[in-house]
PDB file of N, CA and C in Angstrom:
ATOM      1  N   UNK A   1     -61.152 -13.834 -56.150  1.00  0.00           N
ATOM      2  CA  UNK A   1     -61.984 -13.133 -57.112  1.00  0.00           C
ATOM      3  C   UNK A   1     -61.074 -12.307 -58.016  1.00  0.00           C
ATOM      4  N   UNK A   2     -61.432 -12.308 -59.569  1.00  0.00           N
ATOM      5  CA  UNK A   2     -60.649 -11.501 -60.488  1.00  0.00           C
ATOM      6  C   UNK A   2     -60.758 -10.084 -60.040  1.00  0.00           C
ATOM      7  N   UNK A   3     -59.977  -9.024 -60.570  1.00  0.00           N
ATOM      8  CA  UNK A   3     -60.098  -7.730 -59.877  1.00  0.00           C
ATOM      9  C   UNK A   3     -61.024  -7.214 -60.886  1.00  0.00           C
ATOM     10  N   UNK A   4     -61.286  -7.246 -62.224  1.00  0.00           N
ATOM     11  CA  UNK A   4     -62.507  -7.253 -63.357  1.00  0.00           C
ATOM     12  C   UNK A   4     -64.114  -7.366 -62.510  1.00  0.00           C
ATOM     13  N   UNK A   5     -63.893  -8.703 -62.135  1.00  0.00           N
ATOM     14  CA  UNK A   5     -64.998  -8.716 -60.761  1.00  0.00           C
ATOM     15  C   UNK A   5     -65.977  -8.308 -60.099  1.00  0.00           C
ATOM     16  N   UNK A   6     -64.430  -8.060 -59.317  1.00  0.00           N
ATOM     17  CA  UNK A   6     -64.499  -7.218 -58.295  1.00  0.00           C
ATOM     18  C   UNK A   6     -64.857  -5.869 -58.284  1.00  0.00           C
ATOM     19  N   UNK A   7     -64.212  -5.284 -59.402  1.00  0.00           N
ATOM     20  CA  UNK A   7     -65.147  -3.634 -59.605  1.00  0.00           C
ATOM     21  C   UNK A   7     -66.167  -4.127 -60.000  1.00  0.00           C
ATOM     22  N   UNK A   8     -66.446  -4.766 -60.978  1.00  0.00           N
ATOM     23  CA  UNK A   8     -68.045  -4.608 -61.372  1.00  0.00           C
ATOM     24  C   UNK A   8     -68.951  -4.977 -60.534  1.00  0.00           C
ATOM     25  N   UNK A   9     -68.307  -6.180 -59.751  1.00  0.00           N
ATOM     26  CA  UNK A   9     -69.575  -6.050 -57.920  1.00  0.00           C
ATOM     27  C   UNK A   9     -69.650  -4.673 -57.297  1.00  0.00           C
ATOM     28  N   UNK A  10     -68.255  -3.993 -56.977  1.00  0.00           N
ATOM     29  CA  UNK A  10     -68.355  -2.815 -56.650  1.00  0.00           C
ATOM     30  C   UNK A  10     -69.572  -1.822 -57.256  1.00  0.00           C
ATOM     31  N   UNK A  11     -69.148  -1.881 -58.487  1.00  0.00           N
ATOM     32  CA  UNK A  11     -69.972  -0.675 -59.155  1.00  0.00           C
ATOM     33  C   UNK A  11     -71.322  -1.143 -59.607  1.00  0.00           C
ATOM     34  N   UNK A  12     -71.654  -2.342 -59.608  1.00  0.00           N
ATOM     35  CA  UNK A  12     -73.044  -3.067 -58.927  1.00  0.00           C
ATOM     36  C   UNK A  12     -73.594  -2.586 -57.774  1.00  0.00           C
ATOM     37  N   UNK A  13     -73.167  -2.382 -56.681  1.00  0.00           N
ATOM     38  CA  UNK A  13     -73.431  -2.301 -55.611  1.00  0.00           C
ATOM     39  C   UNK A  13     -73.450  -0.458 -55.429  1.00  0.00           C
ATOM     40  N   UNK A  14     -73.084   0.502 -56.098  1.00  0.00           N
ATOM     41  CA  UNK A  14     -73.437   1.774 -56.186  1.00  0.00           C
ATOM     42  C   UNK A  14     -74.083   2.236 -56.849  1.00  0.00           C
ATOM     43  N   UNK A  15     -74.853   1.537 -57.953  1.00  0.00           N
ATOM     44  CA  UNK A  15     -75.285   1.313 -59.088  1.00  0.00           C
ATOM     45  C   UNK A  15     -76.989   1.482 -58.426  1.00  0.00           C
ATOM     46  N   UNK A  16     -77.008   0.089 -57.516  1.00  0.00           N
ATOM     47  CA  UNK A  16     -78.296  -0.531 -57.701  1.00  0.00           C
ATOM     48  C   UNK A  16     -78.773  -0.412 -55.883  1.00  0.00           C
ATOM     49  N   UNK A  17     -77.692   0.259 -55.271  1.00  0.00           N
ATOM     50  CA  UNK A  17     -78.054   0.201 -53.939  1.00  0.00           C
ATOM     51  C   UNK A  17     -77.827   1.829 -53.351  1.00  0.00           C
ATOM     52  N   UNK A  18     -78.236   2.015 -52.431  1.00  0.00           N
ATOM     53  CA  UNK A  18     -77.953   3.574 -51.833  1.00  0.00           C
ATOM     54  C   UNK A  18     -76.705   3.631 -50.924  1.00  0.00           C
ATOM     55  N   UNK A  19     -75.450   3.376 -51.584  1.00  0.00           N
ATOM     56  CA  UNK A  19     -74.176   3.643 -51.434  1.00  0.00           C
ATOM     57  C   UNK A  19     -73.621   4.863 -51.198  1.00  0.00           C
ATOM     58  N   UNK A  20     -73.089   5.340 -50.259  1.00  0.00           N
ATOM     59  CA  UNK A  20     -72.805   6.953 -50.585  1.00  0.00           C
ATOM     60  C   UNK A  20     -71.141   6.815 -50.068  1.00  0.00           C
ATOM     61  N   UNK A  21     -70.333   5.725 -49.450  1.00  0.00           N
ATOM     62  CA  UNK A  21     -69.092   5.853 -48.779  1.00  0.00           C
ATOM     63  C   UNK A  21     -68.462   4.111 -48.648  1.00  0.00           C
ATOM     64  N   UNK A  22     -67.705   4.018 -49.093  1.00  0.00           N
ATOM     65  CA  UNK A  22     -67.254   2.490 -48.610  1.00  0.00           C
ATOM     66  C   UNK A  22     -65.835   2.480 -48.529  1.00  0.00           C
ATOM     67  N   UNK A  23     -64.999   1.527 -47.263  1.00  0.00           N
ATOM     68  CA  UNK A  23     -64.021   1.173 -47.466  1.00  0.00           C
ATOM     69  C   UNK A  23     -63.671  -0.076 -48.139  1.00  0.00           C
ATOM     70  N   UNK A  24     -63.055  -0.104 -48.829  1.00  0.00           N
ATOM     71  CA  UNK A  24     -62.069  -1.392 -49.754  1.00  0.00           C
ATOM     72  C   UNK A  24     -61.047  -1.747 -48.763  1.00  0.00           C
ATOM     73  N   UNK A  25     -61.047  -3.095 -48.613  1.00  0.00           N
ATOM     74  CA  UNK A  25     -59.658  -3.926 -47.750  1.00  0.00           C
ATOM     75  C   UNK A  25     -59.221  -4.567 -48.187  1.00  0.00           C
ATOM     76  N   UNK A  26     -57.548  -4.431 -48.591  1.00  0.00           N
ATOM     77  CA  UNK A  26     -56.760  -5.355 -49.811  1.00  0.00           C
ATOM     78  C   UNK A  26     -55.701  -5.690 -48.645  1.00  0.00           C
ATOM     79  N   UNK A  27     -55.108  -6.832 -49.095  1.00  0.00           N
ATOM     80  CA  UNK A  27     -54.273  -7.621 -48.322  1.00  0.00           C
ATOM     81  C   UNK A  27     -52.693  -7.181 -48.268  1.00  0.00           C
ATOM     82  N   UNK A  28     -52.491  -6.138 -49.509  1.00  0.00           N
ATOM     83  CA  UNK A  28     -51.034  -5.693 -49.597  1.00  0.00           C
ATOM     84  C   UNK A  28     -51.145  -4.632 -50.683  1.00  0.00           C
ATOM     85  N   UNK A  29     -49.769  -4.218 -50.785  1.00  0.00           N
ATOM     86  CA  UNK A  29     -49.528  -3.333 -52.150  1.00  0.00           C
ATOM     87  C   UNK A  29     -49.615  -2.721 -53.230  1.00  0.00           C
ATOM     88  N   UNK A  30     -49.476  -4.180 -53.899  1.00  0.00           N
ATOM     89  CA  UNK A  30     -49.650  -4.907 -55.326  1.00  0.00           C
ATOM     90  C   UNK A  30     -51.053  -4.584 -55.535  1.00  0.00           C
ATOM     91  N   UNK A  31     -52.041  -5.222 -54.785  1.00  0.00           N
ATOM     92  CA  UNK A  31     -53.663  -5.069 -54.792  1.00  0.00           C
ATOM     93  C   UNK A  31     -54.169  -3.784 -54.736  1.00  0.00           C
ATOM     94  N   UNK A  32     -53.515  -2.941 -53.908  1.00  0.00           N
ATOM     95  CA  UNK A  32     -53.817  -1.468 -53.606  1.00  0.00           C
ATOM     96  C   UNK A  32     -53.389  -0.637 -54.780  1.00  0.00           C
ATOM     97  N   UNK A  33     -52.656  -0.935 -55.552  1.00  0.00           N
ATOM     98  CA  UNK A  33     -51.845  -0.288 -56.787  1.00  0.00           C
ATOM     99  C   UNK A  33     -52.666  -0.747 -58.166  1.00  0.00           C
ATOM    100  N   UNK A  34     -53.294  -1.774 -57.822  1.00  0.00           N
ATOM    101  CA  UNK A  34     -54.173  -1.878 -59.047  1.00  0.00           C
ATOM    102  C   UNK A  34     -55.805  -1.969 -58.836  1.00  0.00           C
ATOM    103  N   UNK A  35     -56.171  -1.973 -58.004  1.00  0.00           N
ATOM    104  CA  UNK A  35     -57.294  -1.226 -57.836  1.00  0.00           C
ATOM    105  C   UNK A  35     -57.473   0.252 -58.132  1.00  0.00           C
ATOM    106  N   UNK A  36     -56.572   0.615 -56.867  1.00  0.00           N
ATOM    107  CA  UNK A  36     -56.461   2.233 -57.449  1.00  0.00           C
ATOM    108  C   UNK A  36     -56.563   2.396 -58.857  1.00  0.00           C
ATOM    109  N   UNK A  37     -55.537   1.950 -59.682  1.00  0.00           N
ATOM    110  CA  UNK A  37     -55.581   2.002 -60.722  1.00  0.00           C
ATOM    111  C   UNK A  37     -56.867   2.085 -61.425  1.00  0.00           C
ATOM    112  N   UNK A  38     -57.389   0.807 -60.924  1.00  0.00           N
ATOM    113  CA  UNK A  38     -59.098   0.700 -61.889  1.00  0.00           C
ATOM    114  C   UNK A  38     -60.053   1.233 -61.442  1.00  0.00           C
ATOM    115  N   UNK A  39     -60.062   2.216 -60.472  1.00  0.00           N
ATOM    116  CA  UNK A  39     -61.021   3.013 -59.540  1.00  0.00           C
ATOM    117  C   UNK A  39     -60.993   4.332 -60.201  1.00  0.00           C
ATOM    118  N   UNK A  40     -59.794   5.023 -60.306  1.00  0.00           N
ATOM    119  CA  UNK A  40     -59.255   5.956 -61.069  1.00  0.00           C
ATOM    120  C   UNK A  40     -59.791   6.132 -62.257  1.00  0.00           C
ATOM    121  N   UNK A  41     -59.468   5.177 -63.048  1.00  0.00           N
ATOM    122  CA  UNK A  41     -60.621   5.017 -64.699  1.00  0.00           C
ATOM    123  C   UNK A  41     -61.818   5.259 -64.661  1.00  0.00           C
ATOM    124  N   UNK A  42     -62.846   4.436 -63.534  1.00  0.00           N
ATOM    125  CA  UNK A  42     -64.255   4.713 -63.542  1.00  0.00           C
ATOM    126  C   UNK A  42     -64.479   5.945 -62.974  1.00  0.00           C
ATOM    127  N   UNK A  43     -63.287   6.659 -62.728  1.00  0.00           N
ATOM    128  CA  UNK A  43     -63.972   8.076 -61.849  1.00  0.00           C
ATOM    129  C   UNK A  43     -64.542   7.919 -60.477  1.00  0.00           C
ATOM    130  N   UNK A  44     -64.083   6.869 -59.356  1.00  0.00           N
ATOM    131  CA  UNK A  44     -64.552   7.234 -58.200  1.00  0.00           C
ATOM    132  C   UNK A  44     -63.206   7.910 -57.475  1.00  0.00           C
ATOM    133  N   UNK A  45     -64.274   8.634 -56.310  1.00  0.00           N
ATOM    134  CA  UNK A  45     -63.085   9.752 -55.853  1.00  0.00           C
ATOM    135  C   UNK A  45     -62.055   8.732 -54.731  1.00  0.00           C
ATOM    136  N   UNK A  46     -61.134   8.347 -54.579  1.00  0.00           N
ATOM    137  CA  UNK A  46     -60.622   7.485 -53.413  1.00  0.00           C
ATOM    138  C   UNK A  46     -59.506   8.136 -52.343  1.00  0.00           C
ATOM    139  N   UNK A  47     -59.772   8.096 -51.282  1.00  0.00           N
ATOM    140  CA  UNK A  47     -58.942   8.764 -50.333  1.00  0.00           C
ATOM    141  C   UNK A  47     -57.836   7.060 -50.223  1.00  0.00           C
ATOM    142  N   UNK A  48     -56.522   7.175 -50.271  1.00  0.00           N
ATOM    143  CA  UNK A  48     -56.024   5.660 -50.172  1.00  0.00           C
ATOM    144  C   UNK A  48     -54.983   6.126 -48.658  1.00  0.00           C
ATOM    145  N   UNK A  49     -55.350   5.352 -48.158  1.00  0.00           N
ATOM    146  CA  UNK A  49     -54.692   5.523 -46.793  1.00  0.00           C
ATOM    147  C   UNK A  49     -53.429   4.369 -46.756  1.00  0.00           C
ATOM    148  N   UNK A  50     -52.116   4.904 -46.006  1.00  0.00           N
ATOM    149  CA  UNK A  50     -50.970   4.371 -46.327  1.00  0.00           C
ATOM    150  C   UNK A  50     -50.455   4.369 -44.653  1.00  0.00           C
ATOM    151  N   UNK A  51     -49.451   4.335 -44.020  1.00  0.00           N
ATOM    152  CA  UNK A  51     -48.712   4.089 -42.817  1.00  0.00           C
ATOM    153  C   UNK A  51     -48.041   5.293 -42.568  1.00  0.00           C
ATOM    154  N   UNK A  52     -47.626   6.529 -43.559  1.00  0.00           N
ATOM    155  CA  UNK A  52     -47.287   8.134 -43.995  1.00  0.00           C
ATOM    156  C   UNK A  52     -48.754   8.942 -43.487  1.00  0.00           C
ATOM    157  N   UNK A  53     -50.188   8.545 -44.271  1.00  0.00           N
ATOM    158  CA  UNK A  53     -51.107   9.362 -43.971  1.00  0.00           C
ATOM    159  C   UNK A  53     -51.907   9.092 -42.974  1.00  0.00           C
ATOM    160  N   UNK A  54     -52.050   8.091 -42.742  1.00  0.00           N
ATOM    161  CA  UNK A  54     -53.415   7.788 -41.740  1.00  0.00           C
ATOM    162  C   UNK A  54     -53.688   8.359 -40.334  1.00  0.00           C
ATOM    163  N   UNK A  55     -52.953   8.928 -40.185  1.00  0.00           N
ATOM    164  CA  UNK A  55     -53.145   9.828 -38.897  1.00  0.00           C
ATOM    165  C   UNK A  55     -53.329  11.138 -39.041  1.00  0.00           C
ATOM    166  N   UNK A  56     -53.259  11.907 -40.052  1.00  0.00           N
ATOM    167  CA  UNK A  56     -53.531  12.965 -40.865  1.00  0.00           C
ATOM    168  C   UNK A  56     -54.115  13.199 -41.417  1.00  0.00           C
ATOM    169  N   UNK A  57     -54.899  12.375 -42.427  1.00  0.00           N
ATOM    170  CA  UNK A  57     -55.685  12.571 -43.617  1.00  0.00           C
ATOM    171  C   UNK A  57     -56.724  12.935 -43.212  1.00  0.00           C
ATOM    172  N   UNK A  58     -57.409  13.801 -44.155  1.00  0.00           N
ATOM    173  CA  UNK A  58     -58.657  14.778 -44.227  1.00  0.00           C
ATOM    174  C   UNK A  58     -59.580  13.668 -43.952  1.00  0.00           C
ATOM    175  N   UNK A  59     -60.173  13.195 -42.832  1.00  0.00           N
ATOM    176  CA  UNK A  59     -61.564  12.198 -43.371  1.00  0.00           C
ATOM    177  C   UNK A  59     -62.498  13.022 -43.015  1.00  0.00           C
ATOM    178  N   UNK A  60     -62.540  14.156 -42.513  1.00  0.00           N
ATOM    179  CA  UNK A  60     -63.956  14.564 -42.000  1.00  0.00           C
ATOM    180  C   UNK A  60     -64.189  15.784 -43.714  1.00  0.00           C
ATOM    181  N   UNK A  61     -63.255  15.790 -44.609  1.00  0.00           N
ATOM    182  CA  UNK A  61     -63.546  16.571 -45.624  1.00  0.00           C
ATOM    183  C   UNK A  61     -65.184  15.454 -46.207  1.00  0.00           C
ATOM    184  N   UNK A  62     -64.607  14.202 -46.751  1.00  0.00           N
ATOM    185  CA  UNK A  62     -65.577  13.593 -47.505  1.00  0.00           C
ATOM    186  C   UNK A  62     -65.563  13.562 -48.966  1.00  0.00           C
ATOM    187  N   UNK A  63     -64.742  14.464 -48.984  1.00  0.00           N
ATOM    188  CA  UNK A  63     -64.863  14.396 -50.830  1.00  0.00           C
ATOM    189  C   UNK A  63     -64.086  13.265 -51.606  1.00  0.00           C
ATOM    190  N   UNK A  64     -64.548  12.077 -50.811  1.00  0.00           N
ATOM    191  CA  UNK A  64     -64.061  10.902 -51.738  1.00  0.00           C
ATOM    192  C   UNK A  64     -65.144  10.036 -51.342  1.00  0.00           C
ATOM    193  N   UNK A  65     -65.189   8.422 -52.308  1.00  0.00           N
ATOM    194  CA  UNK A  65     -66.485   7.652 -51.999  1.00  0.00           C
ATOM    195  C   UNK A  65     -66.127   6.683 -51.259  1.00  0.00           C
ATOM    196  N   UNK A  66     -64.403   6.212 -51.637  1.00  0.00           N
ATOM    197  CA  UNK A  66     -64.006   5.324 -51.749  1.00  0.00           C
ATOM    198  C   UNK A  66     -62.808   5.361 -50.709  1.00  0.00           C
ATOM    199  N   UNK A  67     -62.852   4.499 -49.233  1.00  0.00           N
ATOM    200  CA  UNK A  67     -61.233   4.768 -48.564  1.00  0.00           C
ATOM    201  C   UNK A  67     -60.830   3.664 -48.755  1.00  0.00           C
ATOM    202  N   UNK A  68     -59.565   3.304 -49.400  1.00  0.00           N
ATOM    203  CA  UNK A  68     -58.997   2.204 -49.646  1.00  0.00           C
ATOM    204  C   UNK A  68     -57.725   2.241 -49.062  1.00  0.00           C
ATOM    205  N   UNK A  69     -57.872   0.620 -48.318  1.00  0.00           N
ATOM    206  CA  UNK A  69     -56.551   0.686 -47.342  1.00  0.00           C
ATOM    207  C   UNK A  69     -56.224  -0.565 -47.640  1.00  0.00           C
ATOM    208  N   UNK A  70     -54.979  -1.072 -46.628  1.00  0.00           N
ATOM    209  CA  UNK A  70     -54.365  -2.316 -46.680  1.00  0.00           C
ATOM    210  C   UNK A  70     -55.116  -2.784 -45.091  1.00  0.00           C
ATOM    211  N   UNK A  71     -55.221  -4.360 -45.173  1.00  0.00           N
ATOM    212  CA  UNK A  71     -55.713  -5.086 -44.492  1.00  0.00           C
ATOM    213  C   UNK A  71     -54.891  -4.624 -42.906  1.00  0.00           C
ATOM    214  N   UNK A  72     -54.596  -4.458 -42.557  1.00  0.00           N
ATOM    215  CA  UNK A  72     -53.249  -4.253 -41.595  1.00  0.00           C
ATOM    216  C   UNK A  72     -53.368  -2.764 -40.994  1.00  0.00           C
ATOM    217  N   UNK A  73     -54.434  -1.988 -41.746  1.00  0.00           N
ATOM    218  CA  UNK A  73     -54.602  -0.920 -40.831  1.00  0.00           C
ATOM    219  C   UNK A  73     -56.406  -0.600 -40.698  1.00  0.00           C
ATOM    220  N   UNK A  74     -56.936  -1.774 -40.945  1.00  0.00           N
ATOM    221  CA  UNK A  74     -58.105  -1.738 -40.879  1.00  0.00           C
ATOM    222  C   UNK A  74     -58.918  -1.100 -39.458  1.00  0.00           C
ATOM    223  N   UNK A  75     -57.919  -1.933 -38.502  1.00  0.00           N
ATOM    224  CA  UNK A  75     -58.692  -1.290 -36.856  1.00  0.00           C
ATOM    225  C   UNK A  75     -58.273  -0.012 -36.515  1.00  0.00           C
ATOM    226  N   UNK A  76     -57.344   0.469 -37.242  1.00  0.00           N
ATOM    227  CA  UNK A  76     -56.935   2.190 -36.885  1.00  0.00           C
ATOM    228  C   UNK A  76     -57.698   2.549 -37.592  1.00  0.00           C
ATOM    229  N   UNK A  77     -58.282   2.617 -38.882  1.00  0.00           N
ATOM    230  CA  UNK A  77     -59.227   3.678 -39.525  1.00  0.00           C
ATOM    231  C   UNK A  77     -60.607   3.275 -39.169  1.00  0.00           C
ATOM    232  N   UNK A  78     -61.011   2.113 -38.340  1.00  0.00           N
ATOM    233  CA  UNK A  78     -62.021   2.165 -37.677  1.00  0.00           C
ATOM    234  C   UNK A  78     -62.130   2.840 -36.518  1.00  0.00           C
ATOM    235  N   UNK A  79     -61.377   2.976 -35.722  1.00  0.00           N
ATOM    236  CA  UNK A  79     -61.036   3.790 -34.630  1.00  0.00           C
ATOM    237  C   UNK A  79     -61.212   5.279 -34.510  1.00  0.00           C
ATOM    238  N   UNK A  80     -60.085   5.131 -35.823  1.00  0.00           N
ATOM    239  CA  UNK A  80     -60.316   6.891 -36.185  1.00  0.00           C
ATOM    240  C   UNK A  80     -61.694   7.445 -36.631  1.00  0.00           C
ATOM    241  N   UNK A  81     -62.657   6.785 -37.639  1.00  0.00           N
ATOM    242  CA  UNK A  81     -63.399   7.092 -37.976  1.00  0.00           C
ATOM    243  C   UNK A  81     -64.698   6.773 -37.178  1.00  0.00           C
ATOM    244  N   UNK A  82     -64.366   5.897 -36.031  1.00  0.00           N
ATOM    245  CA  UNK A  82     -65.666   6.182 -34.831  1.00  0.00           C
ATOM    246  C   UNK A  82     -64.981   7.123 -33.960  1.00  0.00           C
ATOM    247  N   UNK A  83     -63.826   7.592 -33.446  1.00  0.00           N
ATOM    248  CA  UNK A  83     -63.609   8.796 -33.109  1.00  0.00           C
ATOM    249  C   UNK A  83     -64.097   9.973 -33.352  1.00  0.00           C
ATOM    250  N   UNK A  84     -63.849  10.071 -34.673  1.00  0.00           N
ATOM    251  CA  UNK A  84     -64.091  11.521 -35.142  1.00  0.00           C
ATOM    252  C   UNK A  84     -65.885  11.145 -35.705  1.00  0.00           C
ATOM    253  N   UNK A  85     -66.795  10.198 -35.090  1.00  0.00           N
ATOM    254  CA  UNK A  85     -68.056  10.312 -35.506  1.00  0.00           C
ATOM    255  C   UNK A  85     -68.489   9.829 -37.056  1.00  0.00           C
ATOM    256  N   UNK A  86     -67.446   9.362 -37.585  1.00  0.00           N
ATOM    257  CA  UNK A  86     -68.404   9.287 -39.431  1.00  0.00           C
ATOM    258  C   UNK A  86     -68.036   7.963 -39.644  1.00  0.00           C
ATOM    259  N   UNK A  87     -67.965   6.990 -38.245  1.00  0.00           N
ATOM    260  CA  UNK A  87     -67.887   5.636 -39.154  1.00  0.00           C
ATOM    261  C   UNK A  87     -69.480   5.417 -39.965  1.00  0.00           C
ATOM    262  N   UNK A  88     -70.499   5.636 -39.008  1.00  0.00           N
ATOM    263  CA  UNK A  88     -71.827   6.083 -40.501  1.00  0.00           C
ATOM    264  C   UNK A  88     -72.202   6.595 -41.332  1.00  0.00           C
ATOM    265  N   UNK A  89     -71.225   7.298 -41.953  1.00  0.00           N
ATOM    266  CA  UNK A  89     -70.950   7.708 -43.195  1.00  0.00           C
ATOM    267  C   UNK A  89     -70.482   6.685 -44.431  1.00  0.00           C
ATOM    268  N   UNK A  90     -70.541   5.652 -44.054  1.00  0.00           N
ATOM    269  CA  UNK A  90     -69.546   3.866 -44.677  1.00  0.00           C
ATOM    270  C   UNK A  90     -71.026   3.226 -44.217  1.00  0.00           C
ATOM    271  N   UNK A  91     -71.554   3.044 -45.847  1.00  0.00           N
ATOM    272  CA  UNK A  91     -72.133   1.774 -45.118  1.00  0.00           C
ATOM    273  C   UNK A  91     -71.968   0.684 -46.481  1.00  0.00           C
ATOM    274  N   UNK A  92     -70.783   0.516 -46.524  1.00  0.00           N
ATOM    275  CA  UNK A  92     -70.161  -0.755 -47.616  1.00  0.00           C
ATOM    276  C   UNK A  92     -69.018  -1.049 -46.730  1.00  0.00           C
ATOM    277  N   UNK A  93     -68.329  -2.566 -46.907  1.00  0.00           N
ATOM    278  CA  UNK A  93     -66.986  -2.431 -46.667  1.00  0.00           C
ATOM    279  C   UNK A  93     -66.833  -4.161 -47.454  1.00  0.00           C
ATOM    280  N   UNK A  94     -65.876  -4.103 -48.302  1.00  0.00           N
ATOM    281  CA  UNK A  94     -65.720  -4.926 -49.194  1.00  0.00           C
ATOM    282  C   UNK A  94     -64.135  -5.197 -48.717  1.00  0.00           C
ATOM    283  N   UNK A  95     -64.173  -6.742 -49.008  1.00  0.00           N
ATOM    284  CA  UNK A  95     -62.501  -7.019 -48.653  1.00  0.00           C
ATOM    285  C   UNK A  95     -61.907  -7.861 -50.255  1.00  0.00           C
ATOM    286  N   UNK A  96     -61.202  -7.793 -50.653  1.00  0.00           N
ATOM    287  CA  UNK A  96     -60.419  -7.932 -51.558  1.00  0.00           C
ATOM    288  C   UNK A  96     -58.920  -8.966 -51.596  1.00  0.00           C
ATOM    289  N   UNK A  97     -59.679 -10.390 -51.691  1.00  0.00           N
ATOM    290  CA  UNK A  97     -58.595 -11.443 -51.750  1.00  0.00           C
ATOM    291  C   UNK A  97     -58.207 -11.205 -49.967  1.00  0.00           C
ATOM    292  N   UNK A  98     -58.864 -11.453 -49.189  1.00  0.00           N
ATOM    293  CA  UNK A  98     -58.327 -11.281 -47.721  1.00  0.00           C
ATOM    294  C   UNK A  98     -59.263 -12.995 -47.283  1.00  0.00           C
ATOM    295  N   UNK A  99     -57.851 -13.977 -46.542  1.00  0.00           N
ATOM    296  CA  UNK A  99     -59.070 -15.137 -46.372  1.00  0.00           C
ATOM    297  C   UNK A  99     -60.107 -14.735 -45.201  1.00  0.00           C
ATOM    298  N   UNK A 100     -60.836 -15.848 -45.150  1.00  0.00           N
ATOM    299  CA  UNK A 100     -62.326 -15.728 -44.729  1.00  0.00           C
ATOM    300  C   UNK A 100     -62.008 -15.961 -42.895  1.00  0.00           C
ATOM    301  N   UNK A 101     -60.699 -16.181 -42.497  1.00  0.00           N
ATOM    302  CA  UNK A 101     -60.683 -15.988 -41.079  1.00  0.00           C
ATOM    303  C   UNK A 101     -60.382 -14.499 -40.858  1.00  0.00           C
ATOM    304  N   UNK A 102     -59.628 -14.051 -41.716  1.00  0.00           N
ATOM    305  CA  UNK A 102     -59.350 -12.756 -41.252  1.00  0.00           C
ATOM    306  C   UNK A 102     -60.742 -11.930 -41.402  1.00  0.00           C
ATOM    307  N   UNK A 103     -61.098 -11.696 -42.307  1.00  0.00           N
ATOM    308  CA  UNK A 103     -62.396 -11.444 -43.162  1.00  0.00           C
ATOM    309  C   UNK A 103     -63.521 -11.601 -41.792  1.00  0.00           C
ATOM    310  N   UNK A 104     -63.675 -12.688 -41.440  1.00  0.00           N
ATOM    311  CA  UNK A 104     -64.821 -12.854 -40.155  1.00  0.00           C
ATOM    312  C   UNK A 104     -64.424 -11.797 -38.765  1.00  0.00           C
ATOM    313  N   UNK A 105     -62.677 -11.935 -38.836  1.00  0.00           N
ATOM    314  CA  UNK A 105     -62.831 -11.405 -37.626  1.00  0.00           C
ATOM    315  C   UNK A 105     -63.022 -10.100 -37.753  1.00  0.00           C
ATOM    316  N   UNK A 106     -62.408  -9.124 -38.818  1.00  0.00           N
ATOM    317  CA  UNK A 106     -62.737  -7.601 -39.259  1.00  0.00           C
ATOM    318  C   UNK A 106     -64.173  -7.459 -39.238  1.00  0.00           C
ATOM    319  N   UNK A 107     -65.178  -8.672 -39.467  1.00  0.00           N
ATOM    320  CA  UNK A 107     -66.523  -7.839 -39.774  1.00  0.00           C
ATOM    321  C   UNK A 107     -67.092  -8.276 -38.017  1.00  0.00           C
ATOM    322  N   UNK A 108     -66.822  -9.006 -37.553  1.00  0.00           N
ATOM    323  CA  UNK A 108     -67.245  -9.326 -35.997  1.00  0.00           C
ATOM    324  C   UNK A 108     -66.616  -7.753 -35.125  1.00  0.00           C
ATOM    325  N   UNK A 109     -65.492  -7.266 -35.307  1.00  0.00           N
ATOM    326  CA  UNK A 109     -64.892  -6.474 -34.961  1.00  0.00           C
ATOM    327  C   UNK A 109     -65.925  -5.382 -35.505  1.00  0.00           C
ATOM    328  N   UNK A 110     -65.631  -4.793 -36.478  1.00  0.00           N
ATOM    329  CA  UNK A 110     -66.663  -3.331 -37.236  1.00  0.00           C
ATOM    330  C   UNK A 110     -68.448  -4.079 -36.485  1.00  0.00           C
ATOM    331  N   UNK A 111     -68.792  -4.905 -36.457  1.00  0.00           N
ATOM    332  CA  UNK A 111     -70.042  -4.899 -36.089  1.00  0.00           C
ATOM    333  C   UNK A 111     -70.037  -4.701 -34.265  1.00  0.00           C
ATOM    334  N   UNK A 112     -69.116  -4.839 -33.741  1.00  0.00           N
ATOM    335  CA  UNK A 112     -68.986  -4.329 -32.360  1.00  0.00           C
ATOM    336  C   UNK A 112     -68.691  -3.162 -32.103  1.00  0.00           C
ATOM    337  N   UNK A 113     -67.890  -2.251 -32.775  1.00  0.00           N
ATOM    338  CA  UNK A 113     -67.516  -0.920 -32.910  1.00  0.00           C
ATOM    339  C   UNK A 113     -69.017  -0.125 -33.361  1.00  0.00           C
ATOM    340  N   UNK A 114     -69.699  -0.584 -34.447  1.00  0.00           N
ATOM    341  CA  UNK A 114     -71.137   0.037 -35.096  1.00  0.00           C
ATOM    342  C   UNK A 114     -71.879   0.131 -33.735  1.00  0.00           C
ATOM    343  N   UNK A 115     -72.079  -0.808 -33.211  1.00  0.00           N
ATOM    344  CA  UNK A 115     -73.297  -0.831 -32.074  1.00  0.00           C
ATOM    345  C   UNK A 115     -73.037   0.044 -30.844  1.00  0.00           C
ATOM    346  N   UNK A 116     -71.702   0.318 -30.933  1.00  0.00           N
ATOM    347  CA  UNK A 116     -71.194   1.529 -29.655  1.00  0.00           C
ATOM    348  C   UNK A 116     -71.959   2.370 -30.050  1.00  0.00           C
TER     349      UNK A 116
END
């Protein structure tokens, strides 16, 4: 999917649905650096979690809409965030150019973690 797209599904989907928190899952870097980028423009707030912050970062503040990570630390900020209670605070999670095996197993995974 173009990243043009891809925000505008995004911002479709906050637009027209009762969105209040979502994580974004990009496959690397490059993807994370230009999203950000185009997230930034429309004004959403994004907490971007890196391999430096993720064990630190403010998540129980909230004052962002948007946690955007790399594919590769997806089960730690699920962890963390059913730890500390606000994985229901997320009820989007969009993946970004990630194939559809990985993709199945992250949402089989988050839908076993939800039902705890």
């Amino acid at each position: 999917m173009k990243l043009a797209n891809f925000i505008n599904l995004l911002d479709d989907y906050y637009n027209n649905y009762s969105i209040e928190r979502s994580i974004i899952v990009v496959p690397n870097d490059d993807n994370l650096y230009k999203i950000n980028e185009k997230l930034i423009k429309k004004d959403y707030s994004i907490l971007e979690i890196n391999n430096k912050n993720i064990n630190n970062a403010n998540y129980s503040s909230l004052n962002y809409r948007i946690i955007l990570i790399k594919y590769k630390y997806i089960h730690k900020i699920i962890n963390i965030l059913s730890n500390l209670n606000l994985l229901k605070c997320f009820n989007l999670i969009l993946f970004y150019n990630i194939n559809n095996t990985l993709k199945n197993y992250t949402y089989n995974y988050i839908k076993i973690i939800s039902s705890i």
